[in-house]
N, C-alpha and C. Protein backbone atom coordinates (compact mmCIF):
# COMPACT_ATOMS: atom_id res chain seq x y z
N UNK A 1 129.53 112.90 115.61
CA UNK A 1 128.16 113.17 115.91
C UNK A 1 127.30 112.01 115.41
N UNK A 2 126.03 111.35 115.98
CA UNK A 2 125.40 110.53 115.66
C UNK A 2 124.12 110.86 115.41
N UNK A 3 124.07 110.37 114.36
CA UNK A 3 122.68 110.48 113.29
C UNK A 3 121.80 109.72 114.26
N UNK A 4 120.91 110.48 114.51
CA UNK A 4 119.31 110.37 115.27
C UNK A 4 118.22 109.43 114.62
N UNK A 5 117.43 108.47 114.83
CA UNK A 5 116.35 108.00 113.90
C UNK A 5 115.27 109.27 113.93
N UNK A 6 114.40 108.66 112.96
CA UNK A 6 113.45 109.56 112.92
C UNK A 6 112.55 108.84 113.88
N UNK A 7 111.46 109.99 114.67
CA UNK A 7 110.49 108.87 115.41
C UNK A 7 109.41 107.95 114.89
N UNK A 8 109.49 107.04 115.34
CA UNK A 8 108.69 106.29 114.61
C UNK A 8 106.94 106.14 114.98
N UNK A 9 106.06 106.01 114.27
CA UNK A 9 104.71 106.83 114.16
C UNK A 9 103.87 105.19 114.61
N UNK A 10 103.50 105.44 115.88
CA UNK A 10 102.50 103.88 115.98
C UNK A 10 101.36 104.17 114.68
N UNK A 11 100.75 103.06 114.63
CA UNK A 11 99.59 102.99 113.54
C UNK A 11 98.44 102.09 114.07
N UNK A 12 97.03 102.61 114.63
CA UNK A 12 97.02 103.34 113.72
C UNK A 12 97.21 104.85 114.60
N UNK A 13 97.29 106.16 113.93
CA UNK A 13 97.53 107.03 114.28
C UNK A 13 96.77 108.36 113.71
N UNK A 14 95.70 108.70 115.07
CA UNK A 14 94.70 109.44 114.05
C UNK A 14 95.17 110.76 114.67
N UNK A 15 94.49 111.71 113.76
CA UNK A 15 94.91 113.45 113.49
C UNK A 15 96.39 113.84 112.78
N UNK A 16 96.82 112.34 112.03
CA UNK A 16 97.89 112.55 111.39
C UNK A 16 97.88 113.57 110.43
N UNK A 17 98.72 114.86 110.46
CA UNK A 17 98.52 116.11 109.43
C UNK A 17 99.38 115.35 108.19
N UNK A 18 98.76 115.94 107.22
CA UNK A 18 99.29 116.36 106.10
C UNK A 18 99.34 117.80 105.21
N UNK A 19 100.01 118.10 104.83
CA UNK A 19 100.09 119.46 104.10
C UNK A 19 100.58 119.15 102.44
N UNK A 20 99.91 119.91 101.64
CA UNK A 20 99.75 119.56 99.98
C UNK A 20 99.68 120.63 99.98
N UNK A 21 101.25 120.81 99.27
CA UNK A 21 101.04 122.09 97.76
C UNK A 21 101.11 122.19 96.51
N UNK A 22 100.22 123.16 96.13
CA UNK A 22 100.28 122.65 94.63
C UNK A 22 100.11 123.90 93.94
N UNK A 23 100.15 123.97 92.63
CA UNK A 23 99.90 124.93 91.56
C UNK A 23 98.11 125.51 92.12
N UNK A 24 97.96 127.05 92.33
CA UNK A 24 96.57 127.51 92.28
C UNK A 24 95.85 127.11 91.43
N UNK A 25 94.77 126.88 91.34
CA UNK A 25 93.75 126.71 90.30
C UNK A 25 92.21 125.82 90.93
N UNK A 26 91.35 126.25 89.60
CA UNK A 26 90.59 126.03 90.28
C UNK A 26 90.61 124.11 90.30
N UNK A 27 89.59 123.67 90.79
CA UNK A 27 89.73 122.43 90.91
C UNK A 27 90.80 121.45 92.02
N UNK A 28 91.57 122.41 92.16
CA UNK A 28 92.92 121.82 92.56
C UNK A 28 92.50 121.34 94.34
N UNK A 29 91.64 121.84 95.34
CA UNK A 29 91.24 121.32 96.28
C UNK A 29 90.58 120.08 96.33
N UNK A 30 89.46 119.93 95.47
CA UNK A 30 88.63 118.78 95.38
C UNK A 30 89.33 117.55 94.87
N UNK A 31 90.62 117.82 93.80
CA UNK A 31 91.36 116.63 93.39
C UNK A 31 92.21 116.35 94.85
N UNK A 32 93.20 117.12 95.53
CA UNK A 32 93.66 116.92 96.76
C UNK A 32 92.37 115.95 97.70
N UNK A 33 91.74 116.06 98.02
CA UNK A 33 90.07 115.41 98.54
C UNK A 33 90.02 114.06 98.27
N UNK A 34 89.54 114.31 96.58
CA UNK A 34 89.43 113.03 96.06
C UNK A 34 90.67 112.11 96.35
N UNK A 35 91.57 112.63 95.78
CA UNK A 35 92.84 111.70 96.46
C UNK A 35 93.08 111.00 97.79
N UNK A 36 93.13 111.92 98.89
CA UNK A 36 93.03 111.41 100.31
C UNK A 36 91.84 110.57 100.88
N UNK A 37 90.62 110.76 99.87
CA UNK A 37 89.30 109.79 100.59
C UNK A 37 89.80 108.92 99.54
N UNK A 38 90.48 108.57 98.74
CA UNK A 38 90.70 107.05 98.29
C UNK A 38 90.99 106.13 99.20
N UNK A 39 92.23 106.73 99.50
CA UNK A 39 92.74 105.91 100.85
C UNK A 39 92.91 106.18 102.40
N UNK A 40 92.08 107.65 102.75
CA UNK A 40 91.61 107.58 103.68
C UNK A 40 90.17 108.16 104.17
N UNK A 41 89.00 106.87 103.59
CA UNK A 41 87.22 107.18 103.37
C UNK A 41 87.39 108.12 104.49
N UNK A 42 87.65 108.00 105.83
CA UNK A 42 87.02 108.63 107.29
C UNK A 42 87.11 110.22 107.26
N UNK A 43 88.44 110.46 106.07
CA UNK A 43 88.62 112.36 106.40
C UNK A 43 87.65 113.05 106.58
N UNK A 44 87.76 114.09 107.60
CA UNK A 44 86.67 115.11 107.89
C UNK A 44 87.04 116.27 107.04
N UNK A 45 86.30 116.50 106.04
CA UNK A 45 86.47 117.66 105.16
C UNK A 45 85.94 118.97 106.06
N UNK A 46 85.33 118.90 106.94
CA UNK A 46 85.13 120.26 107.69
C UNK A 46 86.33 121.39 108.39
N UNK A 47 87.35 119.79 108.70
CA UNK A 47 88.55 120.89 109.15
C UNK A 47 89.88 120.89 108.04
N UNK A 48 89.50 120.96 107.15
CA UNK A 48 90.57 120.82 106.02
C UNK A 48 90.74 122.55 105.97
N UNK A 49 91.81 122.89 105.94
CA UNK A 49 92.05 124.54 105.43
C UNK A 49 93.06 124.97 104.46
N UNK A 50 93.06 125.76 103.72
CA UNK A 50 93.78 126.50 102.88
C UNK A 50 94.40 127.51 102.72
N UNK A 51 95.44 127.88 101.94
CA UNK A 51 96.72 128.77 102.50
C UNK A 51 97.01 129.47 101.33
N UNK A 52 96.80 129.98 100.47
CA UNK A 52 97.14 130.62 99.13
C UNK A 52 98.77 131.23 99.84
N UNK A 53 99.96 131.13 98.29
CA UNK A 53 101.09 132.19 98.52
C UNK A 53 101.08 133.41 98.76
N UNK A 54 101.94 134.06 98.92
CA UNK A 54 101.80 135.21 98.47
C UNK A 54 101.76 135.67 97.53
N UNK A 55 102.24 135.51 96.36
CA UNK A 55 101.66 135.69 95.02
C UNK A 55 100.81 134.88 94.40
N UNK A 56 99.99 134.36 95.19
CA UNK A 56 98.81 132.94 94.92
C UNK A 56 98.81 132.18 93.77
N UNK A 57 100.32 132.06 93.62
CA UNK A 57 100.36 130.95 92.49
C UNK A 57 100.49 129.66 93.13
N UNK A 58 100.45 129.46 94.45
CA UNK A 58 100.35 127.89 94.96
C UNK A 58 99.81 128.21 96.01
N UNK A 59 98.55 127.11 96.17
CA UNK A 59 97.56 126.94 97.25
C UNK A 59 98.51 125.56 98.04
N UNK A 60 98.37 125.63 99.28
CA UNK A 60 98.58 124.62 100.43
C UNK A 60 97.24 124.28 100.94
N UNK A 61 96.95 123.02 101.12
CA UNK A 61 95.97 122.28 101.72
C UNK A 61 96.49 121.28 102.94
N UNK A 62 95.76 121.76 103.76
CA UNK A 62 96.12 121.07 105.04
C UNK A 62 95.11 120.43 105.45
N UNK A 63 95.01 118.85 106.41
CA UNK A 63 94.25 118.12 106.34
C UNK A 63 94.75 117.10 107.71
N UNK A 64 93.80 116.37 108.07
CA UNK A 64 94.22 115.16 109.05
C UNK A 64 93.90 114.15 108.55
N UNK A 65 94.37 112.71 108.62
CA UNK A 65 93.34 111.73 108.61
C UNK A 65 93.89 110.81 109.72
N UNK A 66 93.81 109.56 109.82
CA UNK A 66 93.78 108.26 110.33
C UNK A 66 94.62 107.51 109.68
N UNK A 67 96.39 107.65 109.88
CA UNK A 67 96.99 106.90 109.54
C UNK A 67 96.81 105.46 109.74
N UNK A 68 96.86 104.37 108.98
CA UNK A 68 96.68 103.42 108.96
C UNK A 68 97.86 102.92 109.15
N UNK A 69 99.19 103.26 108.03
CA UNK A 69 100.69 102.40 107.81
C UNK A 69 100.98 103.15 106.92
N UNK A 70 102.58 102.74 106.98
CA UNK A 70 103.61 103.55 106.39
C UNK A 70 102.86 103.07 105.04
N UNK A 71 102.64 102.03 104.54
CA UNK A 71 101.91 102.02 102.97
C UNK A 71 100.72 102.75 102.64
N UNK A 72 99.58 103.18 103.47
CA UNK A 72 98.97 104.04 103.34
C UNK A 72 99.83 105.17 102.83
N UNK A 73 100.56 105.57 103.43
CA UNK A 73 101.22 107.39 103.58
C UNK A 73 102.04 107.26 102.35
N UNK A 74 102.55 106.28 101.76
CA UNK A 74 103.35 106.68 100.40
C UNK A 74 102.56 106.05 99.72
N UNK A 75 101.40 105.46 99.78
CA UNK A 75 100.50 105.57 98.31
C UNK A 75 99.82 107.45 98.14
N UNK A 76 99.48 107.32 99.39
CA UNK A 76 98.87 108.78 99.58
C UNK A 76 99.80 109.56 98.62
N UNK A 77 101.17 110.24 99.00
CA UNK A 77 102.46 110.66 98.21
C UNK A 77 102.03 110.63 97.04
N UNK A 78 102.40 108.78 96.71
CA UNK A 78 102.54 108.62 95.53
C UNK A 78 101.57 108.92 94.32
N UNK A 79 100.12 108.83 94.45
CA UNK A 79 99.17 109.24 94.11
C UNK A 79 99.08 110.85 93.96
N UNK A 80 99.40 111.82 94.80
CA UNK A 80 99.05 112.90 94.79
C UNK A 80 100.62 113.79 93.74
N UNK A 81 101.74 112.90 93.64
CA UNK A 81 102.59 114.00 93.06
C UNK A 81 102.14 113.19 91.60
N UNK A 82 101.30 112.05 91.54
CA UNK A 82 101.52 111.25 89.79
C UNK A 82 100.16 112.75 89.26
N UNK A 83 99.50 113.26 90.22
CA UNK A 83 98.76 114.57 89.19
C UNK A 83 99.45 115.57 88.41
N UNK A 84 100.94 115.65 88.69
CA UNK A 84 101.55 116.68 88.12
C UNK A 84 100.97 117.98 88.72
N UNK A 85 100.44 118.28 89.52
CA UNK A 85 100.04 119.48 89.98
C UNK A 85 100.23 119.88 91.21
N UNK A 86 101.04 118.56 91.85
CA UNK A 86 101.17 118.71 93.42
C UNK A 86 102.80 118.79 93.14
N UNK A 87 103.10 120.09 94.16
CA UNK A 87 104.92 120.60 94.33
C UNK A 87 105.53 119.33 95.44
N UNK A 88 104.74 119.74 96.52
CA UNK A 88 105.02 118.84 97.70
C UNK A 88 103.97 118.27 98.39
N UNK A 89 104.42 117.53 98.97
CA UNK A 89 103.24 117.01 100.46
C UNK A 89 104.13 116.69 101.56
N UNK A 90 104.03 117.01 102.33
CA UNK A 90 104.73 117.40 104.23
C UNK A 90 103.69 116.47 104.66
């Protein structure tokens, strides 16, 4: 069987989703925010939405921006798991 590439994402590439989860609490949206307008100023915070668990110990934040490049998207990463408060980002 042969291993497939992954597809590869032109750039730039806007309405690129991202999804961030993290520990509930308060604060924990606006740091997700702050993070993504570092390196991507243009986000529209109007369509950003939120997902509590079911036992709402972890909120998901979902978001678009304007991929720029694969270095954008793993500073993005990299930045958001160095809070210690982020589980994942999809």
């Amino acid at each position: 069987m042969t291993q497939q590439e992954p597809p590869k994402i032109e750039f730039p590439c806007p309405n690129y989703p991202i999804k961030v989860i993290g520990q509930a609490g308060e604060g924990f949206v606006d740091l997700v925010i702050e993070i993504i307008q570092k390196h991507a100023p243009d986000l529209d915070t109007s369509i950003i939405t939120t997902q509590p668990s079911r036992n709402g110990r972890f909120l998901s934040v979902r978001l678009k921006i304007t991929a720029t490049g694969a270095d954008q998207l793993a500073a993005i990463h990299q930045d958001l798991k160095d809070t210690g408060k982020v589980q994942m980002v999809i």
